[in-house]
C-alpha atoms as a PDB file:
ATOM      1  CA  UNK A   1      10.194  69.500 167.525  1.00  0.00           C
ATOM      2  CA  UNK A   2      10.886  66.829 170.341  1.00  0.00           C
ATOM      3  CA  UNK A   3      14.085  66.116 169.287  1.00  0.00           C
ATOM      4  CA  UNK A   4      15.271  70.077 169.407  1.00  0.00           C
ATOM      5  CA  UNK A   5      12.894  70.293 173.176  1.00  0.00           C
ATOM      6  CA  UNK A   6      15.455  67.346 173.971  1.00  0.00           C
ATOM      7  CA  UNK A   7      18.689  69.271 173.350  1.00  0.00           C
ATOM      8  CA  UNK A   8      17.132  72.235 174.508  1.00  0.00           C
ATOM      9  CA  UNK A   9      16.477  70.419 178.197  1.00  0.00           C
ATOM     10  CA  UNK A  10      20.220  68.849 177.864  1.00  0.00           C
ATOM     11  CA  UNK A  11      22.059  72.001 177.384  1.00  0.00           C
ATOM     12  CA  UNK A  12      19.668  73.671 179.970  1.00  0.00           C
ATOM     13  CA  UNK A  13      21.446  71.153 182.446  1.00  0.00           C
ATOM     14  CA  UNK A  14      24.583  71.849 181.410  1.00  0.00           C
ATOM     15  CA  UNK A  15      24.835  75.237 181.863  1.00  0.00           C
ATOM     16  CA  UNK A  16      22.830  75.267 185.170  1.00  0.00           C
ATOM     17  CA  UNK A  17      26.069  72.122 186.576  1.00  0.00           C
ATOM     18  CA  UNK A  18      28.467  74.624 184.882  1.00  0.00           C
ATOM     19  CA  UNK A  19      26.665  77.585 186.810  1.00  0.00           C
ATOM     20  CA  UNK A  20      26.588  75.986 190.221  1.00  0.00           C
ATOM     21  CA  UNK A  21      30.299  74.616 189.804  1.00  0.00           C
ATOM     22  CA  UNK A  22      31.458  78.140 188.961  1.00  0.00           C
ATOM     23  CA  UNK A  23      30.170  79.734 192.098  1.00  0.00           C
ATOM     24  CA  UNK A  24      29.748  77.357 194.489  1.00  0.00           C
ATOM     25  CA  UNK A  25      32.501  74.960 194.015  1.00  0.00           C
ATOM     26  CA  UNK A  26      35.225  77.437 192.391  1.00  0.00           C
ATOM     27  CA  UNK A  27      34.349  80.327 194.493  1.00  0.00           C
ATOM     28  CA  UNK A  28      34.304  78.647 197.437  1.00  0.00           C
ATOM     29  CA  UNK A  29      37.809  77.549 196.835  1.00  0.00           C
ATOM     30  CA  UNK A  30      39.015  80.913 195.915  1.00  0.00           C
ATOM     31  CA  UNK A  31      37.278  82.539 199.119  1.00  0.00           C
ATOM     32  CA  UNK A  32      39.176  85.098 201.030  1.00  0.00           C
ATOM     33  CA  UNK A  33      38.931  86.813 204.136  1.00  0.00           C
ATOM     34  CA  UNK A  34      41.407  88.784 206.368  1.00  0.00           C
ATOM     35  CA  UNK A  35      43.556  88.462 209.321  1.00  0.00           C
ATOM     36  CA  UNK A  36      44.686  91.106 211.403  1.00  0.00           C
ATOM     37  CA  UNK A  37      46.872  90.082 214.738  1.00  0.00           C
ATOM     38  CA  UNK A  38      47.942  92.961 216.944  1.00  0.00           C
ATOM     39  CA  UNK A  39      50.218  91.989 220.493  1.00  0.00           C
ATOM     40  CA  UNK A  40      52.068  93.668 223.493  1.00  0.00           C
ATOM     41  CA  UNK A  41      54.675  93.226 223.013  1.00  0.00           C
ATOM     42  CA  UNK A  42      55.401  92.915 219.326  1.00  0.00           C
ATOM     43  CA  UNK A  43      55.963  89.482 218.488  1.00  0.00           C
ATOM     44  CA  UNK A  44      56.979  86.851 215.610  1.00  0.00           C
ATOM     45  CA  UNK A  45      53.532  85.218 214.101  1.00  0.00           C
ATOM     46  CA  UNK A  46      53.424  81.533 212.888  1.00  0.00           C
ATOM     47  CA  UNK A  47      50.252  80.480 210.893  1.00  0.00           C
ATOM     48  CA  UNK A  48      50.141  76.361 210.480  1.00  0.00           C
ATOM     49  CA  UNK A  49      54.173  76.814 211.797  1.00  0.00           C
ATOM     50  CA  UNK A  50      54.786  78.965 208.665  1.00  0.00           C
ATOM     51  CA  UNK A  51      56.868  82.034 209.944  1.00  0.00           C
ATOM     52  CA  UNK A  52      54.531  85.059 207.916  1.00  0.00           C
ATOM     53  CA  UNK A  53      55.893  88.061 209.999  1.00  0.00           C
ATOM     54  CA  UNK A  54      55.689  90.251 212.671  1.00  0.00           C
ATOM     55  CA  UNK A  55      52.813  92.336 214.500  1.00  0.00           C
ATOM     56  CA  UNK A  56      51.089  94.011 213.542  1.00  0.00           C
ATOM     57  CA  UNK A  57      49.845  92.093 210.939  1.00  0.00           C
ATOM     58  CA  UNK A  58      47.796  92.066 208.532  1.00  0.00           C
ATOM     59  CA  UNK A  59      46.818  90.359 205.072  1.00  0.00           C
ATOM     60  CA  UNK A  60      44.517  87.868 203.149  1.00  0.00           C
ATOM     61  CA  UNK A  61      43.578  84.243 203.713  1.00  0.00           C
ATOM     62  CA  UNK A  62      41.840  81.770 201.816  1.00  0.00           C
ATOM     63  CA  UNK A  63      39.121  80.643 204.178  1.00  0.00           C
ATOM     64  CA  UNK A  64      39.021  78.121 207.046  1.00  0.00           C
ATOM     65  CA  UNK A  65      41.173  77.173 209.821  1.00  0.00           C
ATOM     66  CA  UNK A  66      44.507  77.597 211.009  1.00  0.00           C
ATOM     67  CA  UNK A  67      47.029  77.633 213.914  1.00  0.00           C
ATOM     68  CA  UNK A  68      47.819  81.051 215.095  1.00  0.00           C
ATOM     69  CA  UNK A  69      51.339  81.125 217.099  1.00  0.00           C
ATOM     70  CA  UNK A  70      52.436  84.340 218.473  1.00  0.00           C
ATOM     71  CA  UNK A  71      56.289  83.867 219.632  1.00  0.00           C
ATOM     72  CA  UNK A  72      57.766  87.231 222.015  1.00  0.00           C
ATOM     73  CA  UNK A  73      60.815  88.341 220.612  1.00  0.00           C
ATOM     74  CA  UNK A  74      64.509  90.125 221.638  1.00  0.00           C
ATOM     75  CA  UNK A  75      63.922  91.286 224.953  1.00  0.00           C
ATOM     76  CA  UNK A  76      60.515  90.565 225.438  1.00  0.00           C
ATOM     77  CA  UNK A  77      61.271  86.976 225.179  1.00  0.00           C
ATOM     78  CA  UNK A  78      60.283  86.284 228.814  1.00  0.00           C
ATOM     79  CA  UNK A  79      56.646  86.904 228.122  1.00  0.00           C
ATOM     80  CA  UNK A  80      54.603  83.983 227.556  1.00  0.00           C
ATOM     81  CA  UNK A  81      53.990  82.711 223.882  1.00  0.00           C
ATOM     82  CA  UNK A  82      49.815  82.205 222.898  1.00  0.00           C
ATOM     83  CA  UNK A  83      48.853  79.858 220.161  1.00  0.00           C
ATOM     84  CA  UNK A  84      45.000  79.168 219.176  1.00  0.00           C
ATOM     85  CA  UNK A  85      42.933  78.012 216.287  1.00  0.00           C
ATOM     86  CA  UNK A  86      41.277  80.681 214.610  1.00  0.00           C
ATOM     87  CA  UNK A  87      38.815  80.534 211.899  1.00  0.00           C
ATOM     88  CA  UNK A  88      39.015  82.942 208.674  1.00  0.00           C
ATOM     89  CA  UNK A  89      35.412  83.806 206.618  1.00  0.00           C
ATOM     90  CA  UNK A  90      34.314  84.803 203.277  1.00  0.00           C
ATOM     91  CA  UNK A  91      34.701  88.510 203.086  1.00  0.00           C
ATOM     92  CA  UNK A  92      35.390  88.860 206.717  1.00  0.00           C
ATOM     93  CA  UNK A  93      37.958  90.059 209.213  1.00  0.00           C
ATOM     94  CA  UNK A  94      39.379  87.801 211.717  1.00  0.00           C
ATOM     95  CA  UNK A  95      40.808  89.903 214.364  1.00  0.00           C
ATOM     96  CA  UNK A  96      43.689  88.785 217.219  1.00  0.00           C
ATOM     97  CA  UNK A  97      44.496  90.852 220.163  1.00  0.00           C
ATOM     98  CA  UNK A  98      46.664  89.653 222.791  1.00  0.00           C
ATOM     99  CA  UNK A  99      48.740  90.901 225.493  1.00  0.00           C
ATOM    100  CA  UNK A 100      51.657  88.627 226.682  1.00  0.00           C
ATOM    101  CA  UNK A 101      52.382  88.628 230.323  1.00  0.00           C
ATOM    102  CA  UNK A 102      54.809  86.677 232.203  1.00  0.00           C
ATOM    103  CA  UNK A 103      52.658  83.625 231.911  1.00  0.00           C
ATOM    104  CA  UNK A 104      49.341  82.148 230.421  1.00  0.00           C
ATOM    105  CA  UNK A 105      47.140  83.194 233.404  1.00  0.00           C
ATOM    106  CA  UNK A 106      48.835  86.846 233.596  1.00  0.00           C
ATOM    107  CA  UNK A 107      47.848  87.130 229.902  1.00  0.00           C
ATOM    108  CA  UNK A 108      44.893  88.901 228.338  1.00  0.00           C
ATOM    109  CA  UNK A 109      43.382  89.551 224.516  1.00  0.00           C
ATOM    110  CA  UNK A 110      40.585  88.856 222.314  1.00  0.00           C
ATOM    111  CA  UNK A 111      39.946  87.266 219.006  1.00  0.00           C
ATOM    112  CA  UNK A 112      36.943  89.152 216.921  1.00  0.00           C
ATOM    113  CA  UNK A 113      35.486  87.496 214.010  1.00  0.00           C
ATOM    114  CA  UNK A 114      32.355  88.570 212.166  1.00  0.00           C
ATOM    115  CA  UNK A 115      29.495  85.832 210.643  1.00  0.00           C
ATOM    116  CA  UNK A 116      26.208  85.637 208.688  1.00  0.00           C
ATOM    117  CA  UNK A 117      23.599  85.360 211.040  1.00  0.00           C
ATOM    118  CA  UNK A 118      21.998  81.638 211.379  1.00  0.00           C
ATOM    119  CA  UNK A 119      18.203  83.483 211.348  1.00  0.00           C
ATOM    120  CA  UNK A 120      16.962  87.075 210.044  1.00  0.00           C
ATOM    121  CA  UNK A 121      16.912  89.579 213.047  1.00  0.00           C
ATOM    122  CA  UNK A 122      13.546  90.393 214.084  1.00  0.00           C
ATOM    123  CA  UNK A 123      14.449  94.080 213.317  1.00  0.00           C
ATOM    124  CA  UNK A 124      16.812  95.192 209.690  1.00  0.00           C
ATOM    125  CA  UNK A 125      18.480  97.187 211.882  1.00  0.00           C
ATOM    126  CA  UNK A 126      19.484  94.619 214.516  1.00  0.00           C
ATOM    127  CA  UNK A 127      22.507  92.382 214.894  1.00  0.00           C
ATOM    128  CA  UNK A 128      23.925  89.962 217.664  1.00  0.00           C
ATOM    129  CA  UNK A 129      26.834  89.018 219.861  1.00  0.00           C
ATOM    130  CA  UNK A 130      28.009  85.707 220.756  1.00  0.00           C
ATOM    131  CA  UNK A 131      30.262  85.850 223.662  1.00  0.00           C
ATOM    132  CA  UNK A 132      32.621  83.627 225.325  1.00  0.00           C
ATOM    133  CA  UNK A 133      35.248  84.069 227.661  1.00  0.00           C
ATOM    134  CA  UNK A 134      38.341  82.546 229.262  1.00  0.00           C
ATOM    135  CA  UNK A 135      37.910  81.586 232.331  1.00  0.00           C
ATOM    136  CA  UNK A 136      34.182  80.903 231.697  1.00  0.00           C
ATOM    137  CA  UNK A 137      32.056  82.400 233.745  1.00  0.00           C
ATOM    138  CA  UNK A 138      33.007  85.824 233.306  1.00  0.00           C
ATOM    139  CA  UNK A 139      29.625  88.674 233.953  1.00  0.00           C
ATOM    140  CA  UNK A 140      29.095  90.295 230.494  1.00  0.00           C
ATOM    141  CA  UNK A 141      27.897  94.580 230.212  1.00  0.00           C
ATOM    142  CA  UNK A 142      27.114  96.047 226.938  1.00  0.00           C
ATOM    143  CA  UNK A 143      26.954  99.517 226.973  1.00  0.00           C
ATOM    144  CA  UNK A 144      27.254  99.643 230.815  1.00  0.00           C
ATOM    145  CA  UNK A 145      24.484  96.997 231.274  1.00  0.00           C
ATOM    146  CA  UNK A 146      24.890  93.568 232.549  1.00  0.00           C
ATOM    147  CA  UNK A 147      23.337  91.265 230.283  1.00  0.00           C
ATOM    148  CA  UNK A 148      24.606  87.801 232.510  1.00  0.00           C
ATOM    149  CA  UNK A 149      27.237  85.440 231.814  1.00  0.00           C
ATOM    150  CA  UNK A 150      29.081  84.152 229.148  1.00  0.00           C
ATOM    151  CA  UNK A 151      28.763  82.097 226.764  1.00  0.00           C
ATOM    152  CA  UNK A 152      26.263  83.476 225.841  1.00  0.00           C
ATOM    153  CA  UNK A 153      23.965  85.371 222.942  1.00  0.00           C
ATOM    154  CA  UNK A 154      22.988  89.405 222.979  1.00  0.00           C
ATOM    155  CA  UNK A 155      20.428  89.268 220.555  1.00  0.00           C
ATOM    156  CA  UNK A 156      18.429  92.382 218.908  1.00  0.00           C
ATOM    157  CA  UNK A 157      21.633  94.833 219.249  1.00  0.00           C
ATOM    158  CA  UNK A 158      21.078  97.970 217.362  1.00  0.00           C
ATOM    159  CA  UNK A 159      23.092  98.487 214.663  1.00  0.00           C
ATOM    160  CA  UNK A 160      26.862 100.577 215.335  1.00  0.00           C
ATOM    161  CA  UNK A 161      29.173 101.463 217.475  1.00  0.00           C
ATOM    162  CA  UNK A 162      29.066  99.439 221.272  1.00  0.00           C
ATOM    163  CA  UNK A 163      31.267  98.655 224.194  1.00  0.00           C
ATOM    164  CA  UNK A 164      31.364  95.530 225.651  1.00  0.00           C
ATOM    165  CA  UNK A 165      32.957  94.561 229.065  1.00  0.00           C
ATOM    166  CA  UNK A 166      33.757  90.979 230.679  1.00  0.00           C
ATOM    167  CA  UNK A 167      34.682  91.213 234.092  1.00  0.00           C
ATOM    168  CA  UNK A 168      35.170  88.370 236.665  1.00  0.00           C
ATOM    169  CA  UNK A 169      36.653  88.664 240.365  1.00  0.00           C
ATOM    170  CA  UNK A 170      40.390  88.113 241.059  1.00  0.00           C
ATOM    171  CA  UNK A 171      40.724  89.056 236.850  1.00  0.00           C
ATOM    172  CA  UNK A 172      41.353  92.329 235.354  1.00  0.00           C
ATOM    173  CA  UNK A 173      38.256  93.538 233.619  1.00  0.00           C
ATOM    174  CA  UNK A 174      38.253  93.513 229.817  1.00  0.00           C
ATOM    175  CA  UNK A 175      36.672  96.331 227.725  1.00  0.00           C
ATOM    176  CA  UNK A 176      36.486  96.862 223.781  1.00  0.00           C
ATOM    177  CA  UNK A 177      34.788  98.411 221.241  1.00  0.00           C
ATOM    178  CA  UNK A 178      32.454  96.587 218.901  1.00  0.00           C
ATOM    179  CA  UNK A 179      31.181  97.698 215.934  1.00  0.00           C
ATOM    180  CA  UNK A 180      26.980  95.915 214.948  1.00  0.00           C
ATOM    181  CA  UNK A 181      26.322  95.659 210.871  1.00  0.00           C
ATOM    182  CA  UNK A 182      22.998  94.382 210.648  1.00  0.00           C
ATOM    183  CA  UNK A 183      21.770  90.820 210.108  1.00  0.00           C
ATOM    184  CA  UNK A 184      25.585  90.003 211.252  1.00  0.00           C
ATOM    185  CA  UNK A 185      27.327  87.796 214.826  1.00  0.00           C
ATOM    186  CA  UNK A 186      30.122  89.610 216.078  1.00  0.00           C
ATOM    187  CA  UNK A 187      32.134  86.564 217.960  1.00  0.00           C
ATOM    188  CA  UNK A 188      34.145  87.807 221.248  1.00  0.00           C
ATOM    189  CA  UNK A 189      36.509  85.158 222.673  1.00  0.00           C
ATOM    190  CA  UNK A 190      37.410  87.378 225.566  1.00  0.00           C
ATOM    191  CA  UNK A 191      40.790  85.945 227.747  1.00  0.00           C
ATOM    192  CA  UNK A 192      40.989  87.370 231.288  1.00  0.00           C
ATOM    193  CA  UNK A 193      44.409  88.340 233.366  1.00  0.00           C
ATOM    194  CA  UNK A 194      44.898  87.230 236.579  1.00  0.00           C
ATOM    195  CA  UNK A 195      44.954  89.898 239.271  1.00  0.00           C
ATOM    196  CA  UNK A 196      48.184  88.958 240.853  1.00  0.00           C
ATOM    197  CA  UNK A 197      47.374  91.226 243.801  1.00  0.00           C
ATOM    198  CA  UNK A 198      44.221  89.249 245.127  1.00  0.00           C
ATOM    199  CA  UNK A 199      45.238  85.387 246.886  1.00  0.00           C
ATOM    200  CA  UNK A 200      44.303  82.788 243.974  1.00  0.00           C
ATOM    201  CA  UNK A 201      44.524  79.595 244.044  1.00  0.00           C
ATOM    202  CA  UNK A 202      47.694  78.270 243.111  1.00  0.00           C
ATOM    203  CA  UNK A 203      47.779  77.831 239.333  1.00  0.00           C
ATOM    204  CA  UNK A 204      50.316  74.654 238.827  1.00  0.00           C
ATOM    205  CA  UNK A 205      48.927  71.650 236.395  1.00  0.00           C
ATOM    206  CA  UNK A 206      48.582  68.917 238.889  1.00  0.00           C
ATOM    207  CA  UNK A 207      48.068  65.756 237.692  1.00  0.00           C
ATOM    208  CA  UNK A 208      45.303  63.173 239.189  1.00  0.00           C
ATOM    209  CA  UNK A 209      47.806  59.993 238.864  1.00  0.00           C
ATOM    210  CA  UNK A 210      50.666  62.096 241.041  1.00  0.00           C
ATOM    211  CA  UNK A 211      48.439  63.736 243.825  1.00  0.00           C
ATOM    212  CA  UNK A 212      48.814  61.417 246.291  1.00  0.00           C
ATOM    213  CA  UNK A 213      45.278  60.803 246.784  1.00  0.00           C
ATOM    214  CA  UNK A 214      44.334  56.943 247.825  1.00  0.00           C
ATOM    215  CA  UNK A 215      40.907  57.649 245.992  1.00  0.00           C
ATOM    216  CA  UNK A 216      39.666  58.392 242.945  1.00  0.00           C
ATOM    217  CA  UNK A 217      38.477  61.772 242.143  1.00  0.00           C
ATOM    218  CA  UNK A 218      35.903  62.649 240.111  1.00  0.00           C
ATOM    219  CA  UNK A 219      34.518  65.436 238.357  1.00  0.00           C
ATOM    220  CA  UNK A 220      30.458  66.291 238.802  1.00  0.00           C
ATOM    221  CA  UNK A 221      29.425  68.942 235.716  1.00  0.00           C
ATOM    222  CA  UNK A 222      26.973  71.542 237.557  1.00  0.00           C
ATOM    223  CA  UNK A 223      24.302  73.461 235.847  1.00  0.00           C
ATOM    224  CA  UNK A 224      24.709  75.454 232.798  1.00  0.00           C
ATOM    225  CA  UNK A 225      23.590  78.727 231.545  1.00  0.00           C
ATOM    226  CA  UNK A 226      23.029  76.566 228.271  1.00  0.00           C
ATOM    227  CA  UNK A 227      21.951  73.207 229.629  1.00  0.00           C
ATOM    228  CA  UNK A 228      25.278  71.493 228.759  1.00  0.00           C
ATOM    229  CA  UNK A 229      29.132  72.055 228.563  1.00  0.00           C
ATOM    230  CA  UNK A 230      31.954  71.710 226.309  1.00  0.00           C
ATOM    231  CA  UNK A 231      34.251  69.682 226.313  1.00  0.00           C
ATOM    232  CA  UNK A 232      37.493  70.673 224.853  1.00  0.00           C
ATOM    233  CA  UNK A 233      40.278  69.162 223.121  1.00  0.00           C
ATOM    234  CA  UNK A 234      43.183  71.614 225.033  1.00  0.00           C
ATOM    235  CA  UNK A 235      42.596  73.310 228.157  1.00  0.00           C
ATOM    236  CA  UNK A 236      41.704  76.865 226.567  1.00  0.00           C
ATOM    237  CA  UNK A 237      38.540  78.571 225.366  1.00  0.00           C
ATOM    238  CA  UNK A 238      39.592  78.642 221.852  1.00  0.00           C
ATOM    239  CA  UNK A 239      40.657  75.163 221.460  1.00  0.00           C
ATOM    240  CA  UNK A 240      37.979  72.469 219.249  1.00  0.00           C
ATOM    241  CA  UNK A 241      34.915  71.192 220.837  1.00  0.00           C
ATOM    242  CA  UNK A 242      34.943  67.418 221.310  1.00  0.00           C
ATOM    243  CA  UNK A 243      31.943  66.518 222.707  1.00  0.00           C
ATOM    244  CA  UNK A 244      29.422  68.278 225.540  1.00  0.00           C
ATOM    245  CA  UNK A 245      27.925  66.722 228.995  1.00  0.00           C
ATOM    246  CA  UNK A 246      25.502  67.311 230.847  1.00  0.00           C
ATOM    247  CA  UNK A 247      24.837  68.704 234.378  1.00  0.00           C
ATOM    248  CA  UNK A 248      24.663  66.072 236.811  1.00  0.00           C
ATOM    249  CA  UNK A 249      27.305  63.421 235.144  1.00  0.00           C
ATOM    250  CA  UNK A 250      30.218  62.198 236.901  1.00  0.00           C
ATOM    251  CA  UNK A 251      33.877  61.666 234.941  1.00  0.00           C
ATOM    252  CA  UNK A 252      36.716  60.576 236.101  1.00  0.00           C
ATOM    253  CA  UNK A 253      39.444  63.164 236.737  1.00  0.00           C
ATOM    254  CA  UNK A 254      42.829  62.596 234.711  1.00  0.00           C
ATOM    255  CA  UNK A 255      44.128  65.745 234.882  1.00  0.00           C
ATOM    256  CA  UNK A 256      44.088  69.383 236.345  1.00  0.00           C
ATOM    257  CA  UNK A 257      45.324  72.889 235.319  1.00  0.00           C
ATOM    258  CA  UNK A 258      44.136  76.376 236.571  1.00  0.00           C
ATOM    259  CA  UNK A 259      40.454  76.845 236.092  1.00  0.00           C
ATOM    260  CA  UNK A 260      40.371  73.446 233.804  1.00  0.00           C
ATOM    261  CA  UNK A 261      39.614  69.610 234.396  1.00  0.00           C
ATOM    262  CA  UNK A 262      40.887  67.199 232.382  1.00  0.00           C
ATOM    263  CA  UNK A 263      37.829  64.490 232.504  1.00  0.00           C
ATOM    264  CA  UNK A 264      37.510  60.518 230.782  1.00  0.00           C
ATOM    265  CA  UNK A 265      34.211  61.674 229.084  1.00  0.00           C
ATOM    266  CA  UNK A 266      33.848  57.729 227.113  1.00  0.00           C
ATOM    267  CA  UNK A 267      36.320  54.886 226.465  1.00  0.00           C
ATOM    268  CA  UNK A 268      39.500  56.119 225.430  1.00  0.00           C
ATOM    269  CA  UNK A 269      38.577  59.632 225.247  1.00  0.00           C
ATOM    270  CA  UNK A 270      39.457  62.433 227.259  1.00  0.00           C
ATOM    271  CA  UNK A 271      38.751  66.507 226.858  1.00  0.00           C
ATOM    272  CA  UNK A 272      38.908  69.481 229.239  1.00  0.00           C
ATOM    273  CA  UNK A 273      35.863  71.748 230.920  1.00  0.00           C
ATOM    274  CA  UNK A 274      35.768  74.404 232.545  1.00  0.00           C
ATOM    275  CA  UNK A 275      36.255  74.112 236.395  1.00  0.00           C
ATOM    276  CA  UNK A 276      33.355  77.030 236.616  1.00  0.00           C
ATOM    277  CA  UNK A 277      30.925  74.964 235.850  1.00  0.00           C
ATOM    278  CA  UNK A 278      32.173  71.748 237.238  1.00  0.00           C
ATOM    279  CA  UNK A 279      33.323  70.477 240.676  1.00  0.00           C
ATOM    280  CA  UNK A 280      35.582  67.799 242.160  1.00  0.00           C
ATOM    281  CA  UNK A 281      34.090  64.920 244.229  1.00  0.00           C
ATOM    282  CA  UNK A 282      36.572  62.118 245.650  1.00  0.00           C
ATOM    283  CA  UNK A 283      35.586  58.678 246.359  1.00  0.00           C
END
């Protein structure tokens, strides 16, 4: 009788490792979600520098990250070309808008992407919205109401249909429709055009070295909606997260591009924030 228990308990383990291999090593492998990448004008898309086609698009991944390029074409090659990482999810659509100006700043678009949400919503009917948006900063309405500014959460949305806004002065204000599922994120990245008709500030990359400043300049991070900022490894809202600071540090300024620092965060490192939330002191 013990020895049969004994088998019993040993082929009991088996099948439980084959079990948990089968779905959560093999399935996880095999996971799938899709992309969809729409621009104006219709352009050549590179994913990972893999020519796949032409907008729109539209097909399958496996899931996880990749390089989105999106190259103007013919005679629509003057307008700038975008490239981002973008992030593909089980079961999920990944969604790229953009609309290609004459350059980066006179650009606009949105990437979409839908997630599990981290806690149950207080309501079955309620889902959220994470928002972030290029340059940051940027006054958020859903549904006609301000809510603040991004980054930022919109918790306890009802579920269906809603329109969300970004708008931010001297940029061309931003509106889409987003749909709610409940007990699921919806994740704007929301990039602003320039309004070339207001004065801006001139929008060349200047570099700290070449400035012809005797003294050093240095960047002071100001107060955060969320107590800290990012850091970034490019100077763009979708690029990786590197590390985050805190309000009050000083870096070092290496570089500088429109509404983006280029700071010495620790030795030999370096990352970009957002010039909203940061100002430059010299010494």
């Amino acid at each position: 009788m013990k020895t049969k228990l004994t088998i019993f308990t040993i082929l009991l383990f088996l099948f439980i490792g084959f079990v948990s291999f089968r779905f959560f090593i093999i399935d996880q492998k095999n996971a799938v979600g899709e992309l969809k990448v729409a621009s104006t004008p219709a352009a050549s898309i590179f994913i990972d520098n893999v020519a796949v086609g032409k907008t729109p698009f539209h097909d399958k991944y496996k899931v996880g990250e990749f390089i989105i390029k999106i190259i103007p074409e013919g005679i629509a090659t003057e307008a700038a070309s975008w490239q981002g990482k973008v992030k593909i999810y089980k079961n999920s659509l990944t969604y790229i808008n953009r609309e290609l100006g004459s350059s980066d700043i006179a650009s606009a678009g949105e990437i979409f992407t839908t997630t599990k949400m981290e806690k149950s919503p207080s309501n079955a009917n309620f889902g959220e919205v994470y928002v972030e948006t290029e340059p940051q900063g940027a006054i958020v309405y859903l549904d006609n109401d301000e809510k603040g500014v991004a980054s930022m959460i919109l918790s306890d949305i009802l579920r269906g249909e809603h329109e969300l806004s970004i708008f931010m002065p001297g940029f061309f204000r931003r509106t889409k429709k987003i749909n709610i599922d409940p007990g699921y994120r919806v994740n704007a990245y929301i990039k602003l055009a320039i309004d070339q008709s207001q004065p801006m500030k001139s929008n060349e990359t200047k570099s700290a070295s070449n400035s012809g400043q005797l003294k050093k300049t240095y960047i002071i991070i100001k107060d955060t909606p969320t107590g800290w900022l990012r850091v970034r490894e490019e100077a763009s809202v979708n690029a990786s997260e590197s590390a985050r600071v805190n309000p009050g540090e000083k870096f070092e300024l290496i570089e500088e591009q429109t509404d983006w620092y280029k700071i010495k965060y620790d030795t030999n490192k370096e990352g970009w924030v957002s010039s909203v939330y940061s100002e430059k002191q010299a010494e």
